[in-house]
Protein backbone atom coordinates (compact mmCIF):
# COMPACT_ATOMS: atom_id res chain seq x y z
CA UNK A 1 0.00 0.00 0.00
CA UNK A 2 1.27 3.53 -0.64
CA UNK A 3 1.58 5.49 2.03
CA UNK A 4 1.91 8.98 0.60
CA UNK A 5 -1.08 10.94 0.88
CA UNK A 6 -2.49 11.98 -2.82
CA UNK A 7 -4.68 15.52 -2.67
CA UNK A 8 -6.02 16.16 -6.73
CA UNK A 9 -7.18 19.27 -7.27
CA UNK A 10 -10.80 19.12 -9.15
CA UNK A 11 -10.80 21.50 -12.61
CA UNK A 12 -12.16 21.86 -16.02
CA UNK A 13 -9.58 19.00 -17.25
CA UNK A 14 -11.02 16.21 -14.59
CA UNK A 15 -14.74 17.38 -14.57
CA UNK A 16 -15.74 14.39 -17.28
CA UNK A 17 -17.10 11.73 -14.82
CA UNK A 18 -14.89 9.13 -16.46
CA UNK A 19 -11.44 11.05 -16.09
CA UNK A 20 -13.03 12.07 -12.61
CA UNK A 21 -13.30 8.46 -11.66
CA UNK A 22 -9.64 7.72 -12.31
CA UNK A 23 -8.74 10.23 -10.52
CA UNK A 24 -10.85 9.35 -6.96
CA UNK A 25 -9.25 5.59 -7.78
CA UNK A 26 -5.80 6.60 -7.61
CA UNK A 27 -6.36 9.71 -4.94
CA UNK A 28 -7.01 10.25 -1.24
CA UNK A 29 -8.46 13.48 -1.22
CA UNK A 30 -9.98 15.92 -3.94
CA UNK A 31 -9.47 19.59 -3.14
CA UNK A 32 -11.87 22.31 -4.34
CA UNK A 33 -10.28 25.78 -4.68
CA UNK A 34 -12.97 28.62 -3.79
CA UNK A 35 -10.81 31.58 -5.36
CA UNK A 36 -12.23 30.31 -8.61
CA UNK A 37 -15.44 28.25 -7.65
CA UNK A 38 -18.40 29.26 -6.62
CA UNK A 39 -20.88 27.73 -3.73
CA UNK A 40 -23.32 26.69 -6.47
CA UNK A 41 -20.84 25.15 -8.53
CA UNK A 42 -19.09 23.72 -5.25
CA UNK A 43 -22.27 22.03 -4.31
CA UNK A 44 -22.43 20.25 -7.51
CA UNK A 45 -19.15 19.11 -7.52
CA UNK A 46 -19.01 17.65 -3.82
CA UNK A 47 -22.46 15.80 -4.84
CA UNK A 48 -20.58 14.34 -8.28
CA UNK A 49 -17.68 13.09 -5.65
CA UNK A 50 -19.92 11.23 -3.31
CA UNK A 51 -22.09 10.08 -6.33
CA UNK A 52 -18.44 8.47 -7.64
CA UNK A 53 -16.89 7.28 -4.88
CA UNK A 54 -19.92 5.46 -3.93
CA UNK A 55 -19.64 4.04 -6.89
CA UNK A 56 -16.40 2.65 -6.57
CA UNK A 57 -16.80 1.93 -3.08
CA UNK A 58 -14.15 3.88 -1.82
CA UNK A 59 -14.03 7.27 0.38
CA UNK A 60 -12.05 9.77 -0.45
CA UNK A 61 -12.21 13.30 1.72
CA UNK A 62 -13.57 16.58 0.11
CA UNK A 63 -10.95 19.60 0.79
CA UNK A 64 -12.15 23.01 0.83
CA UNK A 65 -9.29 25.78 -0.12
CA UNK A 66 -10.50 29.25 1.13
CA UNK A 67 -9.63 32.54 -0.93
CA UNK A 68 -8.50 34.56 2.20
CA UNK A 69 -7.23 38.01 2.03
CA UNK A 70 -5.89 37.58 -1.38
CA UNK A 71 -5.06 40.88 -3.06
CA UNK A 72 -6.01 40.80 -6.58
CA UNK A 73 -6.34 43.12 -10.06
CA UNK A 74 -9.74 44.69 -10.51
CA UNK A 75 -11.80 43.62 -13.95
CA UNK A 76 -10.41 44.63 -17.10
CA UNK A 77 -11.34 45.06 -20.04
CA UNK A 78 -9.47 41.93 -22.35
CA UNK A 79 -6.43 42.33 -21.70
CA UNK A 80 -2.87 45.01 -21.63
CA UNK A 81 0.09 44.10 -22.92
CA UNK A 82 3.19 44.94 -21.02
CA UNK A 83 6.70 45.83 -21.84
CA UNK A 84 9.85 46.32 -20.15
CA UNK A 85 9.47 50.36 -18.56
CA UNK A 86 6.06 50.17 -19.72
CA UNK A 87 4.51 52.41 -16.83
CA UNK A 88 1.03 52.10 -15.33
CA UNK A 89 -0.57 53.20 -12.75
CA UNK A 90 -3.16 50.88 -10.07
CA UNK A 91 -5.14 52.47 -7.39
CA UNK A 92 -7.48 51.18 -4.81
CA UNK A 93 -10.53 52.79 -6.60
CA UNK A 94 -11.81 51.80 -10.52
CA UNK A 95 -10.85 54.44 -12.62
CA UNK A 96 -10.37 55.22 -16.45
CA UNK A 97 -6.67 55.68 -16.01
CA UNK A 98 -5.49 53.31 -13.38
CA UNK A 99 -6.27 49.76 -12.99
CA UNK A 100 -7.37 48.35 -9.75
CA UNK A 101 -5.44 46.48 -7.03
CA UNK A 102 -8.50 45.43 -4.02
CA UNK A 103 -6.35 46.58 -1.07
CA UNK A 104 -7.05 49.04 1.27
CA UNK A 105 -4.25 50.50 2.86
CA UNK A 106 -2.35 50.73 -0.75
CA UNK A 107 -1.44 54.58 -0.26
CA UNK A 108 0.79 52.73 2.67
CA UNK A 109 2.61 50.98 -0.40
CA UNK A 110 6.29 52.67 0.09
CA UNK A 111 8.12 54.13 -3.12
CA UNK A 112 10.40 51.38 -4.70
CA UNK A 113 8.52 48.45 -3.44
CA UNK A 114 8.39 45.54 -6.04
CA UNK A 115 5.43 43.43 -6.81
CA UNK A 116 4.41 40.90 -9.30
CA UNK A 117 1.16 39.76 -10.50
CA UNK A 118 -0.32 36.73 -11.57
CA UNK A 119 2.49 34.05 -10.89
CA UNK A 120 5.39 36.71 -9.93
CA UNK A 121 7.15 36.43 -13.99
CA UNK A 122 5.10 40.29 -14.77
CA UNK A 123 6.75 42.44 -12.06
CA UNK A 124 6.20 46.12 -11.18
CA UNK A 125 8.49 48.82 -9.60
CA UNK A 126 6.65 51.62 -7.69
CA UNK A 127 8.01 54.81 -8.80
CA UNK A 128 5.72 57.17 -7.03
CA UNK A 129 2.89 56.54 -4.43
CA UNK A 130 0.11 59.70 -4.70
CA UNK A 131 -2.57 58.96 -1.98
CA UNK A 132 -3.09 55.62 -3.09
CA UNK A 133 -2.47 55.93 -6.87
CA UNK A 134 0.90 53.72 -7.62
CA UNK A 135 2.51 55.08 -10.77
CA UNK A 136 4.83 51.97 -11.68
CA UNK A 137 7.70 50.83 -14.22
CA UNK A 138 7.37 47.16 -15.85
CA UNK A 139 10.47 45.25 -14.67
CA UNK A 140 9.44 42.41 -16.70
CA UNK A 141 7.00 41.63 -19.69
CA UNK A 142 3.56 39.88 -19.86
CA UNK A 143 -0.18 39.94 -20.19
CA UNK A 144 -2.38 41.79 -17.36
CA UNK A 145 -5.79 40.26 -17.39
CA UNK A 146 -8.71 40.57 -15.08
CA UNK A 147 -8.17 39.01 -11.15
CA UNK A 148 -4.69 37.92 -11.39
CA UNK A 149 -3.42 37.66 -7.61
CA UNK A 150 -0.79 40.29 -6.63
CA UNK A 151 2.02 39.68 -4.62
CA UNK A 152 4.30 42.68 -2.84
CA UNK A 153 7.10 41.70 -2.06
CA UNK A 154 8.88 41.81 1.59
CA UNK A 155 5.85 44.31 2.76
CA UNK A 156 4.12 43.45 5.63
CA UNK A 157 0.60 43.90 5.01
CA UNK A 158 -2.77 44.77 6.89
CA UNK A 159 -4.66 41.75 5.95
CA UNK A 160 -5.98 38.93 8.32
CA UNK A 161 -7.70 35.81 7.87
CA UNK A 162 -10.31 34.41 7.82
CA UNK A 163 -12.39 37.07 5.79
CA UNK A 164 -15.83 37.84 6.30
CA UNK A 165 -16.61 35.96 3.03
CA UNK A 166 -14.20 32.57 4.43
CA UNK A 167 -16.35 32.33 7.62
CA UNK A 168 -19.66 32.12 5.52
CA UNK A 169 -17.80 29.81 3.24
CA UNK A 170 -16.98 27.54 6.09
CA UNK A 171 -20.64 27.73 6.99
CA UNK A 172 -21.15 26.58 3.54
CA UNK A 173 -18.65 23.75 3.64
CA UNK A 174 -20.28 22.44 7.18
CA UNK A 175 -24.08 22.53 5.58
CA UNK A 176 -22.50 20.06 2.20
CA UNK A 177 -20.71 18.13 4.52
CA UNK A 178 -16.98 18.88 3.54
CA UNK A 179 -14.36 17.24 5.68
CA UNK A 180 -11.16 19.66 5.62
CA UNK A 181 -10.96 24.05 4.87
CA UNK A 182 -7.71 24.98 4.32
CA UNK A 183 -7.03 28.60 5.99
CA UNK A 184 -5.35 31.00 3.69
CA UNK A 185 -2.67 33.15 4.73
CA UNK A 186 -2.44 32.10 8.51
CA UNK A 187 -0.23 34.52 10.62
CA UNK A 188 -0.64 33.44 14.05
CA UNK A 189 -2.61 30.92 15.54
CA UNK A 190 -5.92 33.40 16.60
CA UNK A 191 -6.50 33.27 12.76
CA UNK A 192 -6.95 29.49 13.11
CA UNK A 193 -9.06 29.23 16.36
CA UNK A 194 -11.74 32.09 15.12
CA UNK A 195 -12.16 29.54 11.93
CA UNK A 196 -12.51 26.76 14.06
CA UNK A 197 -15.14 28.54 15.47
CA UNK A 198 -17.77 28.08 12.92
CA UNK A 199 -16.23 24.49 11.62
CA UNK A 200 -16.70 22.38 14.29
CA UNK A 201 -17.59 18.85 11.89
CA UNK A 202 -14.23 19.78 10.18
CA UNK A 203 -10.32 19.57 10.24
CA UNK A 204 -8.70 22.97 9.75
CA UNK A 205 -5.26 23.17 7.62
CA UNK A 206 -3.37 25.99 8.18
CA UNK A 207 -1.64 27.10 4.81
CA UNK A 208 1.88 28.46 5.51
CA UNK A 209 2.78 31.10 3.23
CA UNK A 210 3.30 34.47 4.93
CA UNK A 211 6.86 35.62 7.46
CA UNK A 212 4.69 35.48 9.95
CA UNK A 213 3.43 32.37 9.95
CA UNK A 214 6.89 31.21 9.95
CA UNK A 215 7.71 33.33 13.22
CA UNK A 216 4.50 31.92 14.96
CA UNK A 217 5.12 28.42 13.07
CA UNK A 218 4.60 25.88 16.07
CA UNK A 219 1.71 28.07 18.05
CA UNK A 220 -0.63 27.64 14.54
CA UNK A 221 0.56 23.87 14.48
CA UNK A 222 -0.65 23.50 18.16
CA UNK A 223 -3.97 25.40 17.21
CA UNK A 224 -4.22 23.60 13.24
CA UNK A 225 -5.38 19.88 12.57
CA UNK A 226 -2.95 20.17 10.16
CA UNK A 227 -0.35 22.09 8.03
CA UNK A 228 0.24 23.03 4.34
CA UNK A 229 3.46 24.20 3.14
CA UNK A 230 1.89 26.48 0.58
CA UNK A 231 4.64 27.24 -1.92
CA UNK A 232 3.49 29.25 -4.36
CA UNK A 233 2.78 32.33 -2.18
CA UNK A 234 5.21 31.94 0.49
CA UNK A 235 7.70 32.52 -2.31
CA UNK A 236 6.65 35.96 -2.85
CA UNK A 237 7.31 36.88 1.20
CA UNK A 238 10.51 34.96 1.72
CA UNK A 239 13.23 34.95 -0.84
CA UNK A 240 12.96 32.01 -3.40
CA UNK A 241 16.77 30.56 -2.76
CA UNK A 242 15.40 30.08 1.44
CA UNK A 243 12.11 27.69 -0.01
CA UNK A 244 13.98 24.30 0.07
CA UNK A 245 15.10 24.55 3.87
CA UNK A 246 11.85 26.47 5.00
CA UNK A 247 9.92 24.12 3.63
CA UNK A 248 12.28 21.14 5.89
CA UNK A 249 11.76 23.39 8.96
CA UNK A 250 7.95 23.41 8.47
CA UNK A 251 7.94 19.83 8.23
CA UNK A 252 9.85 19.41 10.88
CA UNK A 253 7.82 21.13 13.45
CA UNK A 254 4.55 19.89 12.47
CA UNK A 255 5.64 16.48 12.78
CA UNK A 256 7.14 17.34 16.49
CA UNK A 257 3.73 17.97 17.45
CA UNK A 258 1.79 15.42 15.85
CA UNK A 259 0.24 16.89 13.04
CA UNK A 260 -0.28 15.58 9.60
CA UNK A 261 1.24 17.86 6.86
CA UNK A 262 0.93 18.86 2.99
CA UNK A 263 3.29 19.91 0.71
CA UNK A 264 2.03 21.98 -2.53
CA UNK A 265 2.29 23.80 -5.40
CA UNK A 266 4.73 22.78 -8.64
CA UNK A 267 4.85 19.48 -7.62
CA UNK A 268 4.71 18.16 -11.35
CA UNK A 269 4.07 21.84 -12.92
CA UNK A 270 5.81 20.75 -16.19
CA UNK A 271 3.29 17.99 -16.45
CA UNK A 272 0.57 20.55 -17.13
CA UNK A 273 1.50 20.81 -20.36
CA UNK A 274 3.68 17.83 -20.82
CA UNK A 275 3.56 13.63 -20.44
CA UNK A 276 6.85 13.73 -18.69
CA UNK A 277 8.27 15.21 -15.53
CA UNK A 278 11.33 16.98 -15.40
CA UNK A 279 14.05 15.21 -13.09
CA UNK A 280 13.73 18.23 -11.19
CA UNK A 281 10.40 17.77 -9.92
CA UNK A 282 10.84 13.87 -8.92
CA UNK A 283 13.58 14.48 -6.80
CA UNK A 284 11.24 17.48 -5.42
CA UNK A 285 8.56 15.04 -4.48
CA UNK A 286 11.15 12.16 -3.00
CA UNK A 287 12.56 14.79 -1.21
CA UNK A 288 9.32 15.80 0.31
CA UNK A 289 8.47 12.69 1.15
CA UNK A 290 12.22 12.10 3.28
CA UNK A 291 11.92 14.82 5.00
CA UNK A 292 8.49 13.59 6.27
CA UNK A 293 5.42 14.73 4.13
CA UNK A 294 2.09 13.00 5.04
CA UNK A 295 0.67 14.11 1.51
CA UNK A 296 1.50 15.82 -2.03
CA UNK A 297 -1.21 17.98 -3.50
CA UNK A 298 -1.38 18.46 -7.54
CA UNK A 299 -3.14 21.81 -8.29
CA UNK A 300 -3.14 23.20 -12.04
CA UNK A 301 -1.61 19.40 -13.36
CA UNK A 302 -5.11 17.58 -12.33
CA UNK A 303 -7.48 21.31 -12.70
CA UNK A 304 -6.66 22.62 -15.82
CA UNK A 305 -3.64 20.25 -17.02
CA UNK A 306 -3.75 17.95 -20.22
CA UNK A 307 -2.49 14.83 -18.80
CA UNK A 308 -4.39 14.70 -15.14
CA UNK A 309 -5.17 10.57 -14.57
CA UNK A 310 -1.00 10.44 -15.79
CA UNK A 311 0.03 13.36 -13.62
CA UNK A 312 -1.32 11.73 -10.64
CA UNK A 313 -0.06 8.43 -11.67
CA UNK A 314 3.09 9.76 -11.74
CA UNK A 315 3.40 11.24 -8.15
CA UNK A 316 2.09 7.44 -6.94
CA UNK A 317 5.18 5.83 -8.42
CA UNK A 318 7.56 8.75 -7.66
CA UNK A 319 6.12 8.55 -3.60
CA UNK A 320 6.49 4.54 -3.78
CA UNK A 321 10.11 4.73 -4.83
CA UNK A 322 10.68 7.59 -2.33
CA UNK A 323 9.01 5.32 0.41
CA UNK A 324 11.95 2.78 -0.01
CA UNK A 325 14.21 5.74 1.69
CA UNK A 326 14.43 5.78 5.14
CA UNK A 327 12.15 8.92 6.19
CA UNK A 328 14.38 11.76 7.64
CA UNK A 329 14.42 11.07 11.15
CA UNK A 330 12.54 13.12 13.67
CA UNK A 331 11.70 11.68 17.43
CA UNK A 332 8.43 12.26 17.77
CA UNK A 333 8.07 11.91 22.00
CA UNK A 334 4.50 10.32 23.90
CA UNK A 335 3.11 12.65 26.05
CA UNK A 336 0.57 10.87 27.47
CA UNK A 337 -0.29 7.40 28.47
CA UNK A 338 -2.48 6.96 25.12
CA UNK A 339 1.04 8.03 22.86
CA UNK A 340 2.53 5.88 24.65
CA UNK A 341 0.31 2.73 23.74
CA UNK A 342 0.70 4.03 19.96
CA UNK A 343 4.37 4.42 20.13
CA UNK A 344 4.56 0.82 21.74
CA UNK A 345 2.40 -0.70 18.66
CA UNK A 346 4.14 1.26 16.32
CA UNK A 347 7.38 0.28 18.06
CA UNK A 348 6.44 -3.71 18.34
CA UNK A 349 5.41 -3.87 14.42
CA UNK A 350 8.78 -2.59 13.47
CA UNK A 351 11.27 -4.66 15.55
CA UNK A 352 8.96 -8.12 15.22
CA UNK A 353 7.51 -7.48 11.59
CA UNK A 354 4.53 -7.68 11.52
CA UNK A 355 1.45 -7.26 9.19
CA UNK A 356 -0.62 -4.88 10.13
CA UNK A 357 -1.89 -2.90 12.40
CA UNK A 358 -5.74 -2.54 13.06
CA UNK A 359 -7.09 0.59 14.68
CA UNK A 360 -10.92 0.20 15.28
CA UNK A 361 -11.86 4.10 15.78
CA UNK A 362 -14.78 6.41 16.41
CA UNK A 363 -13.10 9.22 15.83
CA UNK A 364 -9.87 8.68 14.28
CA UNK A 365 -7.94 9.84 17.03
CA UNK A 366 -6.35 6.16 17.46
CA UNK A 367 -5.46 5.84 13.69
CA UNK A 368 -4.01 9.94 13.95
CA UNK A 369 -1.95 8.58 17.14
CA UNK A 370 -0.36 5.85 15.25
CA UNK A 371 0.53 7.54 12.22
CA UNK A 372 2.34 10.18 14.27
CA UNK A 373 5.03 7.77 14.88
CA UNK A 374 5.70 6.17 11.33
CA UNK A 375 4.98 2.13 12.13
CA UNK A 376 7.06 -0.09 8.94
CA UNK A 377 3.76 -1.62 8.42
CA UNK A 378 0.22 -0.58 7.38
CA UNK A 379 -2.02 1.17 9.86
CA UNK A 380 -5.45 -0.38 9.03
CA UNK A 381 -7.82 1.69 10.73
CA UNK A 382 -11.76 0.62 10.86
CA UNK A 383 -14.73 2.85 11.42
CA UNK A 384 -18.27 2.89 11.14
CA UNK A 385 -18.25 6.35 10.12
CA UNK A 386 -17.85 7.85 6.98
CA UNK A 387 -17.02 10.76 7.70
CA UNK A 388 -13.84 9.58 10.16
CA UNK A 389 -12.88 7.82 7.03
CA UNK A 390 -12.58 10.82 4.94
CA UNK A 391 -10.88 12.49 7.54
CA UNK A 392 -8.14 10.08 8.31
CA UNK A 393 -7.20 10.35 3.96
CA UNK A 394 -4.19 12.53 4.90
CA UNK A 395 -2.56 10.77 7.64
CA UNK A 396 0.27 9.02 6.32
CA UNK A 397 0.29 5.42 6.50
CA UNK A 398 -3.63 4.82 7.20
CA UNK A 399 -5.54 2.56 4.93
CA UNK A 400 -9.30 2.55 6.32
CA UNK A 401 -12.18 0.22 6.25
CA UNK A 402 -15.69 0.51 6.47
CA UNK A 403 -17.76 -1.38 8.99
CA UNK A 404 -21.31 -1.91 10.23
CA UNK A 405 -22.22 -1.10 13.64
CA UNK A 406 -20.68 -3.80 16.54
CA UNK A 407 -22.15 -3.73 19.82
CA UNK A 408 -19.07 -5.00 22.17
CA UNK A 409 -15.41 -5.38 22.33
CA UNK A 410 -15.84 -9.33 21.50
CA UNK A 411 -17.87 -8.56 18.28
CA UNK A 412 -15.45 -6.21 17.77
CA UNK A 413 -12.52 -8.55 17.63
CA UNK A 414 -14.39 -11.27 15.82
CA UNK A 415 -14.86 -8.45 12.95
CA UNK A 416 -11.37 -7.93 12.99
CA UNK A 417 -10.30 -12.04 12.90
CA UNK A 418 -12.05 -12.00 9.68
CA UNK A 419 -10.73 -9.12 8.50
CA UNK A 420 -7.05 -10.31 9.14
CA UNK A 421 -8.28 -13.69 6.93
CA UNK A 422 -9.17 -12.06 4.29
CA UNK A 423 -5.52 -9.83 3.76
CA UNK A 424 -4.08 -13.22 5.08
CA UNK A 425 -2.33 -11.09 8.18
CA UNK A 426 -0.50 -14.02 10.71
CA UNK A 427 0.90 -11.49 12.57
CA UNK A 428 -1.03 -7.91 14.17
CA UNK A 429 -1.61 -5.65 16.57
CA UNK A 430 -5.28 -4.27 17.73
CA UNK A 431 -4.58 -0.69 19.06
CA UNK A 432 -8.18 0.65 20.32
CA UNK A 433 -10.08 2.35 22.99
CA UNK A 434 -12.03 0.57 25.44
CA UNK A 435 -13.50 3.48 26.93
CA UNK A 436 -14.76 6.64 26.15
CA UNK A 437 -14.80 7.79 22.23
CA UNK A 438 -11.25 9.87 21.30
CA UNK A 439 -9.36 7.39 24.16
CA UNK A 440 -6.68 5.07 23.27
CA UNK A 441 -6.13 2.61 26.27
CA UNK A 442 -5.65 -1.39 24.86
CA UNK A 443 -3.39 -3.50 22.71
CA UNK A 444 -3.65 -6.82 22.08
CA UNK A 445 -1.45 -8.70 19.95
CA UNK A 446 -2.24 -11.45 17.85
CA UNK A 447 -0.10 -14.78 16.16
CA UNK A 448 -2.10 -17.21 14.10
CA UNK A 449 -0.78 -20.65 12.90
């Protein structure tokens, strides 16, 4: 079984049920991005997903990416051609001889700042800064069209998240029963806990991709249920040559504390337009997956790419040759008498061999717990909820199963026997609560003939 975490982003190029069925085959989780979809189309989508999957008989979880405070281009009209000391000017306001940028504190914009738009190759110098009207030189050239993002670079800005319009998105998200929102430019963990607020059915990711987020990186891994290393815009607040190791130290602390993380953006960019990867990106992706990755997420190569179903492909036999490495080792210490019980299944599997391990779960936490501390073997974790299932599709390491309701422990383990059977597992462990729902208290281990 893989072990990598696939996240597919759904697009115009996978929307054909047949290309979209390929895709929830070879995927864990499909990721909707709400800067370019809205909650009518959203609602269709998540209702072809479920419609598919239960199809196929398999679960995969429904991501939600929120816009956040993203700074964009007004509407224009077609589109302007730039050159090289082409100058323009932008202003907060729509008028005839300035196109507009929707942020508003831009008259605090300081004189020589550089920004880019779109994604950061058309770049701007401000010249001159009059009350909010930027008169700026083309650095580079390119085509301005309507809503492209803009990025300004090492400016710290006066946006926070969530927005107004990402808290009645969430709202939205809760009502059609999506399992994860992914926070948008996340700059201290506050930003996280005032989502969680109106999310309670989901898991919140916190996207990293703003200096501060960096500075307050393990308080919004404390306060996330998970972490994305959001490359694309953290590249336009910390220089481009520092990505590689911040992206290690992001890993890093997330999996100190126990929480699952993503790594996106360019992950098989070439492939967008192309059957092959470059060399490049593979070693990108096995690199990502050493340093301790739960899950890779494919954005414009499965939305608007030619060669989705291959694209994803791909990334499934890159992450199973990357899998043969030895992850990049980080001790991640029990703190409480439940780690502890993980740590000593996970510990047990690897020094005796063994199968499998089953994690019968209400709520996933069990399943969570054990793929915290990388077991050799499979984590197998069972649930009669559906909605635990899709949440546990980007933990590294957890395969899941579907079961009917048991009514006690023995009925329980009886499921389980025959389970074992059927995957012909001699040797397992049975990590599970006994108690309450969220508690992980027994292991029993099991040798067949």
């Amino acid at each position: 079984m893989l072990k990598t975490r696939i996240i597919a982003t759904y697009g115009p190029s996978i929307e054909k049920e047949s290309i979209l069925s390929q895709i929830i085959e070879k995927s864990d989780a499909i990721r909707i991005n709400f800067a370019h979809t809205s909650t009518g189309e959203a609602k269709e989508i998540v209702e072809k997903i479920r419609s598919i999957s239960k199809k196929l008989k398999k679960e995969v979880g429904i991501l939600a990416d929120l816009p956040g405070p993203k700074i964009r281009l007004g509407n224009i009209n077609g589109e302007i051609e730039v050159k090289r000391k082409n100058v323009l000017m932008f202003s907060k306001e729509q008028r005839k001889d300035a196109i507009k940028i929707n942020y508003k504190d831009l008259e605090r914009i300081k004189e020589g700042t550089i920004f880019s738009i779109g994604e950061g190759t058309l770049k701007f110098k401000v010249k001159k800064n009059e009350k909010g009207v930027l008169t700026c030189e083309a650095l580079t050239e390119g085509v301005l069209t309507s809503r492209k993002g803009v990025n300004f670079y090492n400016t710290e800005l006066s946006i926070s998240s969530p927005t107004d319009e990402d808290i009645k998105l969430s709202q939205f998200c809760e009502k059609a029963g999506i399992d994860f929102l992914a926070e948008s430019f996340v700059k201290e963990s506050k930003d996280v806990e005032k989502l969680k607020k109106h999310s309670s059915s989901m898991e919140i990711i916190a996207k990293i991709e703003r200096r501060q987020a960096i500075e307050n990186l393990e308080e919004i891994a404390n306060a996330a249920d998970a972490i994305m290393v959001a490359r694309g815009d953290l590249a336009f607040d910390v220089a481009i040559e520092s990505i590689p190791i911040t992206q290690r130290k992001i890993i890093h602390v997330a999996r100190e504390v126990g929480k699952p993380v993503i790594v996106a953006t360019q992950a098989l960019a070439s492939m967008v337009t192309n059957e092959m990867p470059t060399r490049a990106e593979v070693n990108d992706i096995a690199m990502a997956i050493y340093e301790g990755a739960d899950a890779i997420l494919l954005s414009d190569e499965t939305a608007v790419g030619k060669y989705p179903v291959n694209a994803v492909e791909t990334l499934r036999r890159t992450a199973a040759y990357a899998e043969k490495m030895k992850e990049y080792e980080i001790i991640n210490k029990p703190n409480t008498t439940m780690d502890y019980i993980a740590y000593a299944a996970s510990d047990i599997a690897n020094k005796f061999g063994l199968n499998c391990i089953f994690a019968p779960t209400r709520t996933g936490t069990t399943a969570k717990r054990l793929s915290i501390f990388r077991p050799n073997t499979n984590i197998i974790a069972i649930s009669e909820s559906e909605k635990v299932i899709r949440q546990l599709s980007i933990y590294k390491g957890v395969a899941t199963m579907y079961t009917d309701h048991y009514e006690n422990q023995e009925e329980l383990l009886r499921l389980i026997d025959s389970l074992a059977d059927k995957i012909k597992a001699k040797k397992y462990i049975i990590v599970y609560g006994s108690g309450k729902a969220g508690s992980t208290d027994s292991l029993k281990y099991v040798e067949k003939a």
